[in-house]
C-alpha atoms as a PDB file:
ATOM      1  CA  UNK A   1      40.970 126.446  90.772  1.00  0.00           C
ATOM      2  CA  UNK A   2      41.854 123.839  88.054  1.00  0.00           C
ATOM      3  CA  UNK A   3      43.723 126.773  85.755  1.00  0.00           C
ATOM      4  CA  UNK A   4      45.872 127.569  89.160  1.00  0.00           C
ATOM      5  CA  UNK A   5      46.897 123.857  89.393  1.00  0.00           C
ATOM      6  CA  UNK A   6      47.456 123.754  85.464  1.00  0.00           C
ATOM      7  CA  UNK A   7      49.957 127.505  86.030  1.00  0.00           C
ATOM      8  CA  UNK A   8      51.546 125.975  88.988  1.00  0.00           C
ATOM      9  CA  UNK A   9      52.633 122.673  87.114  1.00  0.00           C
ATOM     10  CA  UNK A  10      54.103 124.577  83.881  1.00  0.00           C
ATOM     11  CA  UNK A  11      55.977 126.392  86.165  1.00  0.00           C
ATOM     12  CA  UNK A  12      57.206 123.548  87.892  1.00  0.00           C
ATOM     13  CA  UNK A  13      57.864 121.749  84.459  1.00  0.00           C
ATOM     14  CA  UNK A  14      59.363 125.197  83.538  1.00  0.00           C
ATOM     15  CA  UNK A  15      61.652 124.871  86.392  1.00  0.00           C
ATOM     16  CA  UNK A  16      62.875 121.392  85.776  1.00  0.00           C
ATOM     17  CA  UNK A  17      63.413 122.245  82.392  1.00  0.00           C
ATOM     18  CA  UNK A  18      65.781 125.169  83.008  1.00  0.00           C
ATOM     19  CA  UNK A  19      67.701 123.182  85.498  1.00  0.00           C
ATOM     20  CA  UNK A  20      68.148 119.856  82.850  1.00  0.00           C
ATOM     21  CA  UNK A  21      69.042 122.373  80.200  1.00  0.00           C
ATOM     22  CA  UNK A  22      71.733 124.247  82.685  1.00  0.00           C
ATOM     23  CA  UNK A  23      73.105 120.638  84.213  1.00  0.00           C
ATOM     24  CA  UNK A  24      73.733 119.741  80.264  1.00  0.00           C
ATOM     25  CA  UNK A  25      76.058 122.849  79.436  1.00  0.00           C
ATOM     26  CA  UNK A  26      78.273 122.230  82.653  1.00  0.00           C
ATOM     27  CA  UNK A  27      81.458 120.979  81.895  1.00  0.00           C
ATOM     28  CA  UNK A  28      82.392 116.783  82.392  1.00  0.00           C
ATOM     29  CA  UNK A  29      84.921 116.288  85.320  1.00  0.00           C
ATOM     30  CA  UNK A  30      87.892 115.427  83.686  1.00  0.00           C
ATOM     31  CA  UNK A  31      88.553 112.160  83.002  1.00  0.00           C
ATOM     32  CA  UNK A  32      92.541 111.144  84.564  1.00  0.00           C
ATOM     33  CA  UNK A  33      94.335 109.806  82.269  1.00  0.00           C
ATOM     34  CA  UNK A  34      96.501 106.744  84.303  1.00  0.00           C
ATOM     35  CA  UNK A  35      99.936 108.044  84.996  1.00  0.00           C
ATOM     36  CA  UNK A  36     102.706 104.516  85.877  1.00  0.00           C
ATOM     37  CA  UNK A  37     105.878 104.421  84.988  1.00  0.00           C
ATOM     38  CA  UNK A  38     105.618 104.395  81.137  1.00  0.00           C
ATOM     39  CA  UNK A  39     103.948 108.241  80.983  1.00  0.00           C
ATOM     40  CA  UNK A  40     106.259 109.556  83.828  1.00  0.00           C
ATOM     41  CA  UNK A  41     109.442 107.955  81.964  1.00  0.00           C
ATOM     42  CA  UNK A  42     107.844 109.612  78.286  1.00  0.00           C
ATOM     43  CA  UNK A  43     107.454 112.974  80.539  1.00  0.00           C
ATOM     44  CA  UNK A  44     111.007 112.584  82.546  1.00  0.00           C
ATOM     45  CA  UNK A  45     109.275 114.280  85.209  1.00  0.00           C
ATOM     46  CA  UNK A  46     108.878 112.313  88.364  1.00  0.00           C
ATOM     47  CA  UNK A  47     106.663 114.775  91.166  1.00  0.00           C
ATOM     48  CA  UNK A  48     106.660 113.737  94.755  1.00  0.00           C
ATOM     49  CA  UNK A  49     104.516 115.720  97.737  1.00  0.00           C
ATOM     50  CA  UNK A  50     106.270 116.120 101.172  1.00  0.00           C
ATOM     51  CA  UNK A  51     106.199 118.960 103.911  1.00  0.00           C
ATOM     52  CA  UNK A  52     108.201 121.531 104.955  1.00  0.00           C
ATOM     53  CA  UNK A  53     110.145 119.924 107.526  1.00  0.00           C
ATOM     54  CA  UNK A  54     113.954 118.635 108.619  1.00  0.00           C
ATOM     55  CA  UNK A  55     112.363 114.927 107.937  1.00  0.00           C
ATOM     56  CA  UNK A  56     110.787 116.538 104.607  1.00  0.00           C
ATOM     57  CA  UNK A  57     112.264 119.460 102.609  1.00  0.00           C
ATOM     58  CA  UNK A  58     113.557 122.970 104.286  1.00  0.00           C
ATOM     59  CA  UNK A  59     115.671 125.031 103.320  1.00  0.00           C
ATOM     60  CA  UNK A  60     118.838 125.879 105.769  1.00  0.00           C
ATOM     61  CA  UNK A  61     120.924 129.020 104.564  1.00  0.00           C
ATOM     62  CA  UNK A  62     121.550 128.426 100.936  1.00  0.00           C
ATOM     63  CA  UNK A  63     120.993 124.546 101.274  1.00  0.00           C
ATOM     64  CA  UNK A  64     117.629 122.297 100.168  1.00  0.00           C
ATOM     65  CA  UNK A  65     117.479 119.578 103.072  1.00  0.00           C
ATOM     66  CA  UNK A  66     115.632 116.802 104.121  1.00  0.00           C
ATOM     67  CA  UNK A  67     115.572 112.994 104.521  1.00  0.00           C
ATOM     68  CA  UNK A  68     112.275 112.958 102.154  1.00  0.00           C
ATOM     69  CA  UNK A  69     114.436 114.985  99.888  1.00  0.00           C
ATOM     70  CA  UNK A  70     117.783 114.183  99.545  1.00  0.00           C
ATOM     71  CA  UNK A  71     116.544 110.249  99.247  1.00  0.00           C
ATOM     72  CA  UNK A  72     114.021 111.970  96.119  1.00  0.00           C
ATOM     73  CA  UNK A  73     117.641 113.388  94.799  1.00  0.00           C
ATOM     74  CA  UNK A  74     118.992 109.867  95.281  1.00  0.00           C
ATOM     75  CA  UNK A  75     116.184 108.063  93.398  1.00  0.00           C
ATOM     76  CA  UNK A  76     116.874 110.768  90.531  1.00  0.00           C
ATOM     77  CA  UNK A  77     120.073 109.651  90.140  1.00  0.00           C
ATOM     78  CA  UNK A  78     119.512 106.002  89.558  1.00  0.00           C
ATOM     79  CA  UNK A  79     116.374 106.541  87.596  1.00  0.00           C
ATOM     80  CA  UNK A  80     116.991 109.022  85.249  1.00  0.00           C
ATOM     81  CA  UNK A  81     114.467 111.250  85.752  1.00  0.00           C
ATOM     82  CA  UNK A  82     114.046 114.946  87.007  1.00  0.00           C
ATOM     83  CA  UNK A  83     112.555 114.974  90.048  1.00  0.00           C
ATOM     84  CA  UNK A  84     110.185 117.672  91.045  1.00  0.00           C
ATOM     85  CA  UNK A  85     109.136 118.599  94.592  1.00  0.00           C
ATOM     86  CA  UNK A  86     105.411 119.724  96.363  1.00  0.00           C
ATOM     87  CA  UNK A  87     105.184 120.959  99.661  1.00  0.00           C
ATOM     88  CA  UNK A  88     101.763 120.513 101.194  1.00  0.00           C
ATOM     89  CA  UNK A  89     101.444 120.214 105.302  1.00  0.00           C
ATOM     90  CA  UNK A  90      98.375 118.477 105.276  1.00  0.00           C
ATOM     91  CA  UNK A  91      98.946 114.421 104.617  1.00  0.00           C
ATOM     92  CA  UNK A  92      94.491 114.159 103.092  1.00  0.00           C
ATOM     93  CA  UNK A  93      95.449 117.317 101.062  1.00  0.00           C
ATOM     94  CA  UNK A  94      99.046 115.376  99.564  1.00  0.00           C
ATOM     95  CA  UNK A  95      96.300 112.068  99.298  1.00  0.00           C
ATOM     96  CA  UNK A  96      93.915 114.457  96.984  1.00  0.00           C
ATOM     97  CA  UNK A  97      96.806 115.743  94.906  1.00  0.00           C
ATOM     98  CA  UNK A  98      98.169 111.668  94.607  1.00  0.00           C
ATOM     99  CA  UNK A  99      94.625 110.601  93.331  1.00  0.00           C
ATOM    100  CA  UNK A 100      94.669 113.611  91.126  1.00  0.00           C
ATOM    101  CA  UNK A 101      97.608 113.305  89.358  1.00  0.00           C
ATOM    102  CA  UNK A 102      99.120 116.501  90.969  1.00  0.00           C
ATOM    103  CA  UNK A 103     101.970 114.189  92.146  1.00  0.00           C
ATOM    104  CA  UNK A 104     103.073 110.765  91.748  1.00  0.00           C
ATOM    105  CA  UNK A 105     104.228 109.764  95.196  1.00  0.00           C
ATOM    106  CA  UNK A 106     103.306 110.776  98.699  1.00  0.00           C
ATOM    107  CA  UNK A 107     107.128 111.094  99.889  1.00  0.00           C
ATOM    108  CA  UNK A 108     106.562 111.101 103.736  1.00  0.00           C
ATOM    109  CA  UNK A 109     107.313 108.666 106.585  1.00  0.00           C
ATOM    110  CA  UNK A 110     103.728 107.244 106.714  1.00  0.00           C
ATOM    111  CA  UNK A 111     103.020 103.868 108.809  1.00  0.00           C
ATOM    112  CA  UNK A 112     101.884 100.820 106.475  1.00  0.00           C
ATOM    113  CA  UNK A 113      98.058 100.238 107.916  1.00  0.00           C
ATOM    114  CA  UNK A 114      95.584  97.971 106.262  1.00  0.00           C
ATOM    115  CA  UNK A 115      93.669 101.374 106.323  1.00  0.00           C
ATOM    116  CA  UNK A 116      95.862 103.236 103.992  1.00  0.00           C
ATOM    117  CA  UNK A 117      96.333  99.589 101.858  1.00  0.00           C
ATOM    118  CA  UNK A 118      92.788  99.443 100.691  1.00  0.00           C
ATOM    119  CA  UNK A 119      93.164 103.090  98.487  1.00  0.00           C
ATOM    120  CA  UNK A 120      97.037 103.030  98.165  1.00  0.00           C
ATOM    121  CA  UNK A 121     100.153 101.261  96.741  1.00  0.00           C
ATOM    122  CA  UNK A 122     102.968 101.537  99.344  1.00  0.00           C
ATOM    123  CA  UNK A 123     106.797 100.812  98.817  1.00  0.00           C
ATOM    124  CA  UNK A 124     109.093  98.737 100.954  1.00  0.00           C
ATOM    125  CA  UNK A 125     109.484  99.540 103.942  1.00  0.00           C
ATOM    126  CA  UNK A 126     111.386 102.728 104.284  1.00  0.00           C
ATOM    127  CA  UNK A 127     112.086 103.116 107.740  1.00  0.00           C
ATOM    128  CA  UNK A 128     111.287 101.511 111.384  1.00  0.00           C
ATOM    129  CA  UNK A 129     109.560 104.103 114.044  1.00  0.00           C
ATOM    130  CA  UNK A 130     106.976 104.416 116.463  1.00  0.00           C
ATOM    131  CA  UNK A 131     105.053 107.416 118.063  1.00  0.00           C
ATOM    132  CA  UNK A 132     105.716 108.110 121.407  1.00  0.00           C
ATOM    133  CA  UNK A 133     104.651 110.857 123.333  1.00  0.00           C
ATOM    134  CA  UNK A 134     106.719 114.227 124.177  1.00  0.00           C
ATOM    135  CA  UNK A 135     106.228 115.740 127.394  1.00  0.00           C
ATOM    136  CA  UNK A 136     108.467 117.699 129.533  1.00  0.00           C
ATOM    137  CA  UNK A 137     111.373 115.961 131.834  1.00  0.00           C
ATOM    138  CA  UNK A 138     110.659 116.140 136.230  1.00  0.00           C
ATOM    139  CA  UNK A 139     113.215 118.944 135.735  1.00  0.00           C
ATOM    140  CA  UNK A 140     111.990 121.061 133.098  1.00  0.00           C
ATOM    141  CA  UNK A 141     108.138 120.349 134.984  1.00  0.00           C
ATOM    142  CA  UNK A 142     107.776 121.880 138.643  1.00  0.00           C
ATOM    143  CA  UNK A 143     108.974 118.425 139.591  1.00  0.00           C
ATOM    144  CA  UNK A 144     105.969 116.874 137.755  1.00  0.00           C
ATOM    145  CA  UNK A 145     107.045 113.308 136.712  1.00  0.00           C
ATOM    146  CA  UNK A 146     106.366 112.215 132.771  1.00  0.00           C
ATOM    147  CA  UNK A 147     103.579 110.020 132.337  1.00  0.00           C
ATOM    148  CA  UNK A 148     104.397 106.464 131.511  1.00  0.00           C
ATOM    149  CA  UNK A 149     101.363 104.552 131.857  1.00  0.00           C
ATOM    150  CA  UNK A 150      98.542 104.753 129.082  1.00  0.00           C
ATOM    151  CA  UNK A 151      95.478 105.345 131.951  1.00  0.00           C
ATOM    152  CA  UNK A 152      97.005 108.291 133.000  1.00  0.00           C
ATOM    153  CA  UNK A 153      96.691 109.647 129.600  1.00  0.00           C
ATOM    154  CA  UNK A 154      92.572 110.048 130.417  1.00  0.00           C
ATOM    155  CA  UNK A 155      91.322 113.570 130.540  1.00  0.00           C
ATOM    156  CA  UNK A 156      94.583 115.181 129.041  1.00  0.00           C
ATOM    157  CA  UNK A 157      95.335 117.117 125.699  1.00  0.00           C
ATOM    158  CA  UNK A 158      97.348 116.057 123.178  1.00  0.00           C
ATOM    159  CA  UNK A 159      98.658 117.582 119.961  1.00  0.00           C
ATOM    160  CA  UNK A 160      99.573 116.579 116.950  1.00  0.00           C
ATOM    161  CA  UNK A 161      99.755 118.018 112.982  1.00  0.00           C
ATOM    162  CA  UNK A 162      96.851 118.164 110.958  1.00  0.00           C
ATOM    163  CA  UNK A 163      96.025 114.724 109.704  1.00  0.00           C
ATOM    164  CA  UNK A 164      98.769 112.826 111.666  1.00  0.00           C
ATOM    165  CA  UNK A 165      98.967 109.371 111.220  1.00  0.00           C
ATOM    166  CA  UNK A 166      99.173 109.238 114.763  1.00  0.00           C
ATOM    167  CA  UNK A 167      95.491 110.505 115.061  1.00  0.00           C
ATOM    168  CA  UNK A 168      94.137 106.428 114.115  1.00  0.00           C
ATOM    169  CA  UNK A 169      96.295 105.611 117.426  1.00  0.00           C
ATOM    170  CA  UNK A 170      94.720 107.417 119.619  1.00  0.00           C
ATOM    171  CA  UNK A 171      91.318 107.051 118.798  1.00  0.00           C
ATOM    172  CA  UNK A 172      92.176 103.647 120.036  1.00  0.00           C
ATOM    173  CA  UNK A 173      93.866 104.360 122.614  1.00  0.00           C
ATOM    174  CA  UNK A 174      90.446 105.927 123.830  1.00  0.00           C
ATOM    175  CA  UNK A 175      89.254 102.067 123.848  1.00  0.00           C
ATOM    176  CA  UNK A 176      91.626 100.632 125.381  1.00  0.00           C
ATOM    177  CA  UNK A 177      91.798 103.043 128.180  1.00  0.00           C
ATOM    178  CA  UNK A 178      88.046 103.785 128.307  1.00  0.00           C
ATOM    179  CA  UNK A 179      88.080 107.106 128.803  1.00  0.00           C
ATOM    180  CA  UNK A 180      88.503 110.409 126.635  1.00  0.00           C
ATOM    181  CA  UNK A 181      91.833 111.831 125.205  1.00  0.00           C
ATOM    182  CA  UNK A 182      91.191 115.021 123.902  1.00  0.00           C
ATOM    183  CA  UNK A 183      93.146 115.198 120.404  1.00  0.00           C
ATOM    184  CA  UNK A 184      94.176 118.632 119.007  1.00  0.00           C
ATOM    185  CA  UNK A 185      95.358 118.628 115.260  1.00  0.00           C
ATOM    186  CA  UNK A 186      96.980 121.947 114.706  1.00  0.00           C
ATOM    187  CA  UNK A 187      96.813 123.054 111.016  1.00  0.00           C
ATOM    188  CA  UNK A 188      99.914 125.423 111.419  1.00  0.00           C
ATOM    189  CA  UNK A 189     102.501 123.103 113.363  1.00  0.00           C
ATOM    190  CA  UNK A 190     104.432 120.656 111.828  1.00  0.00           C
ATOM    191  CA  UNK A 191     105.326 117.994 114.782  1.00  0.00           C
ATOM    192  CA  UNK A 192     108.777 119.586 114.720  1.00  0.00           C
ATOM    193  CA  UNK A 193     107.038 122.892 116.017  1.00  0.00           C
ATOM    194  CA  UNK A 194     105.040 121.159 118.245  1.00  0.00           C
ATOM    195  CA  UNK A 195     108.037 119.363 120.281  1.00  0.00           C
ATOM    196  CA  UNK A 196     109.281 123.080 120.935  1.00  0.00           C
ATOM    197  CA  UNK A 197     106.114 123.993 121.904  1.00  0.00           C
ATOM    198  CA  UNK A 198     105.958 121.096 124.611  1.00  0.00           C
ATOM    199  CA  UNK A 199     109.541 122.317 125.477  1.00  0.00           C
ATOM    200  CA  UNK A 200     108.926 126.184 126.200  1.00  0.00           C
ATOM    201  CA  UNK A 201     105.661 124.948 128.318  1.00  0.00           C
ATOM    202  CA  UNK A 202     102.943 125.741 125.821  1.00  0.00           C
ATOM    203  CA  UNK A 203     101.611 122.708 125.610  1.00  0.00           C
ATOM    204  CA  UNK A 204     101.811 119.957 127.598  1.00  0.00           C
ATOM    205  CA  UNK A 205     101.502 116.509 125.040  1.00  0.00           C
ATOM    206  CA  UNK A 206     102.134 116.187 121.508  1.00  0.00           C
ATOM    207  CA  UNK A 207     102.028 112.764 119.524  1.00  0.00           C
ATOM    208  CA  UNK A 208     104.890 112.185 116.889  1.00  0.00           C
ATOM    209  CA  UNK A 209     107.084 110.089 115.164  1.00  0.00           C
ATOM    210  CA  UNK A 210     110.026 108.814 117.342  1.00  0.00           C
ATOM    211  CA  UNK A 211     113.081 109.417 114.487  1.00  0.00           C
ATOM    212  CA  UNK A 212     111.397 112.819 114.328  1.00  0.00           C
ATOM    213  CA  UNK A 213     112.064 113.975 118.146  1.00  0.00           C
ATOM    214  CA  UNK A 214     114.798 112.331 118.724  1.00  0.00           C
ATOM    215  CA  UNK A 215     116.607 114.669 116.289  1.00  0.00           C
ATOM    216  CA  UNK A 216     115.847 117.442 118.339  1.00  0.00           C
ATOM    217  CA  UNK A 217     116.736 115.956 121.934  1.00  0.00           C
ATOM    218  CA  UNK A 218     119.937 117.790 122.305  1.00  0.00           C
ATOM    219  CA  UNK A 219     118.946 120.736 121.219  1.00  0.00           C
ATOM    220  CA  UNK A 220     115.746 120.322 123.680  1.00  0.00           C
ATOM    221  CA  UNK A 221     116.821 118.677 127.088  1.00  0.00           C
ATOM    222  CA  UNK A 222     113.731 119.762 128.461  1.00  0.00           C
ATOM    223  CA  UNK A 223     111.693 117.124 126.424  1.00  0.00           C
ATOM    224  CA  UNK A 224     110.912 113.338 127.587  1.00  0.00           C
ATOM    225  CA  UNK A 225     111.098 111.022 125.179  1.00  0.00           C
ATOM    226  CA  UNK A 226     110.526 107.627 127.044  1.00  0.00           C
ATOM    227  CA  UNK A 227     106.636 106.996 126.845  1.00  0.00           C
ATOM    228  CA  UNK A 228     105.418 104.845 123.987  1.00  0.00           C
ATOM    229  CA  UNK A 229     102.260 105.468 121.916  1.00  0.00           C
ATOM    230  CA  UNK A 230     102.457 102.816 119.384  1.00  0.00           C
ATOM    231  CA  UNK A 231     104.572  99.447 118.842  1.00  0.00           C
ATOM    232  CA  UNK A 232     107.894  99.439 116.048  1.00  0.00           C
ATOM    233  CA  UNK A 233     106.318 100.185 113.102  1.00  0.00           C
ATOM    234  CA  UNK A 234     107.288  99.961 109.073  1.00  0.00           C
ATOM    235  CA  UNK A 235     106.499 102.994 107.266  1.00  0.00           C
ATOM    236  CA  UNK A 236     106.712 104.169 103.542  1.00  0.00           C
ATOM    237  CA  UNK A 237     105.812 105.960 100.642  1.00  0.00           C
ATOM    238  CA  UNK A 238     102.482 105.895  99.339  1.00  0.00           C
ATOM    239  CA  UNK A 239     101.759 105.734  95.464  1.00  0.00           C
ATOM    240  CA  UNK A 240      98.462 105.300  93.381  1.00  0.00           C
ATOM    241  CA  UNK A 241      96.705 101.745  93.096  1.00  0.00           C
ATOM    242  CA  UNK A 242      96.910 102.379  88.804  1.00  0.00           C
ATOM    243  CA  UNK A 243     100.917 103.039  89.257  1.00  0.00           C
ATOM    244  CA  UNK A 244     102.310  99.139  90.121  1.00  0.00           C
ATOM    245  CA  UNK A 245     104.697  99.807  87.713  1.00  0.00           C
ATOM    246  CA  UNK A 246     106.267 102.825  88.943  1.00  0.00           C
ATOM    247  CA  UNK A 247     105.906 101.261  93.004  1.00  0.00           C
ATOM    248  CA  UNK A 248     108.586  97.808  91.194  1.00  0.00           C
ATOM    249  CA  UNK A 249     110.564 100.333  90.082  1.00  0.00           C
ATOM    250  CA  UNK A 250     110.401 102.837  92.774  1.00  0.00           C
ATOM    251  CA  UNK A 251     111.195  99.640  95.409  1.00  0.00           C
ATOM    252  CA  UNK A 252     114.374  98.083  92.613  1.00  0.00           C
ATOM    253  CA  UNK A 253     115.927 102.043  93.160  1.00  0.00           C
ATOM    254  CA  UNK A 254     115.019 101.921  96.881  1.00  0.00           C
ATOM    255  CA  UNK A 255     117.163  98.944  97.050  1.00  0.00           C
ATOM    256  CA  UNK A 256     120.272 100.157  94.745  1.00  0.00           C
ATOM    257  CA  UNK A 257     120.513 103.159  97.152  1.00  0.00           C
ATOM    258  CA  UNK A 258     120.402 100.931 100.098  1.00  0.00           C
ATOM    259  CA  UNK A 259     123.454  98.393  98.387  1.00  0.00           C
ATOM    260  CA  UNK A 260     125.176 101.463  97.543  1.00  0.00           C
ATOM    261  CA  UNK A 261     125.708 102.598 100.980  1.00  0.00           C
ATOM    262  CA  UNK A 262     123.752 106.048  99.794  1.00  0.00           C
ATOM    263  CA  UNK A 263     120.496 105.574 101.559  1.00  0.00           C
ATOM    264  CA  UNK A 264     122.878 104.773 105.095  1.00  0.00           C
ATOM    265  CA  UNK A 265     124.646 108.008 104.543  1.00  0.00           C
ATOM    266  CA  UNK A 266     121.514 109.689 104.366  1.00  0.00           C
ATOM    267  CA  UNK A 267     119.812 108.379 106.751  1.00  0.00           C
ATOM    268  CA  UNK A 268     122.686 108.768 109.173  1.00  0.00           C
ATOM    269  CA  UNK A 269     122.594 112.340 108.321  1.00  0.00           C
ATOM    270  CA  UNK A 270     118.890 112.786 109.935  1.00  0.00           C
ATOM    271  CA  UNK A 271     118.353 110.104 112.498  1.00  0.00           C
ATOM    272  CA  UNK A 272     121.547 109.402 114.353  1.00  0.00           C
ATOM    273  CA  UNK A 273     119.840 106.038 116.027  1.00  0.00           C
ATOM    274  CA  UNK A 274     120.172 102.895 114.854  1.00  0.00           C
ATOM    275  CA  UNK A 275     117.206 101.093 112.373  1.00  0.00           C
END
């Protein structure tokens, strides 16, 4: 009995052993080296993240658009630098590439919450929205009216894109209404995609960005616009907390654009109401 428990233990010293030995020959996680202003400037390579979108980067006929992009193009031109674009639909995936280098700024419209503060750097305010809710007009609806007050958003099915800011919203929404709103986040859509969807009748709610749908109105009489999710918001860009430098910088070129009259023509070009 005793040379049993004396076989079992060397095996189980055995075991550890092994494991110690095969734990030492894995590779260290690389260590990140801090990437600011002064290594981007010695690279001359400045890499934002953004989707494929009208408000991000697409490409129409043998043109690059995009509000996200052109303004990029813009910031190239009074920095200096060569600007270099991601695509990525997911805004956690575009966060993992920020915190790993990947990128240097998350180049999106993304609301300033104390949330997002406490892991990220964000620049001036870029723009003024709100989400609002997209649903079909009494016309386009069997005579259906839009919804317009929050209760009556209990029990129904919303949609939005994969990590949407507008997901933190609703959730509480929920509390304030005290009842359930089931939340879809569709990992194919972007909330351009889903607005069409709402418009053809194949889903009745999505959540977006108000400069976002309001783009599309003409094109889409069949969509309401007029229900409110969230109040005016200010939302940015989105940099590293080790990058101050680059965020001065990023906000002095933010502002030479907006003296110049080139951040105006540009927005003009994608939202055609006033901010």
């Amino acid at each position: 009995m005793k040379f049993s428990k004396q076989i079992v233990l060397y095996a189980v010293l055995l075991f550890l052993a092994a494991r110690i030995m095969y734990l030492l020959r894995q590779p260290l996680a690389p260590h990140l080296t801090p990437r600011d202003y002064a290594e981007i400037k010695e690279e001359g390579i400045l890499r934002i993240i953004t989707e494929y979108s009208p408000s991000g980067y697409f490409i129409s006929g043998d043109t690059t658009e995009g509000f996200q992009y052109e303004l990029s193009r813009a910031i190239a031109e009074i920095s200096g630098l060569e600007v270099h674009v991601l695509l990525e639909m997911s805004l956690m995936e575009s966060f993992k590439a920020l915190e790993n280098n990947k990128c240097d700024i998350v180049a999106q419209n993304i609301p300033l919450t104390s949330e997002i503060k406490d892991h990220y750097l964000f620049t001036e305010p870029i723009v003024l929205n709100k989400q609002i809710l997209v649903q079909r007009t009494a016309h386009a609806n069997g005579g259906i009216e839009p919804l317009r007050n929050h209760l009556d958003l209990a029990g129904k099915t919303i949609h939005v894109p994969k990590d949407s800011p507008a997901l933190h919203r609703l959730k509480h929404l929920e509390h304030e209404i005290g009842d359930s709103v089931y939340v879809i986040e569709d990992e194919t859509c972007s909330a351009e995609q889903l607005i069409i969807k709402v418009a053809k009748g194949e889903i009745d709610y999505a959540v977006c960005d108000r400069l976002i749908a309001v783009t599309l109105k003409d094109k889409l009489p069949e969509i309401d616009l007029n229900t409110d999710i969230s109040f005016t918001q200010q939302q940015a860009w989105v940099l590293r907390k080790n990058s101050p430098v680059l965020a001065d910088s990023l906000n002095q070129w933010i502002g030479k654009a907006r003296e110049s009259g080139l951040f105006d023509e540009i927005y003009k070009r994608y939202y055609s109401i006033s901010h």
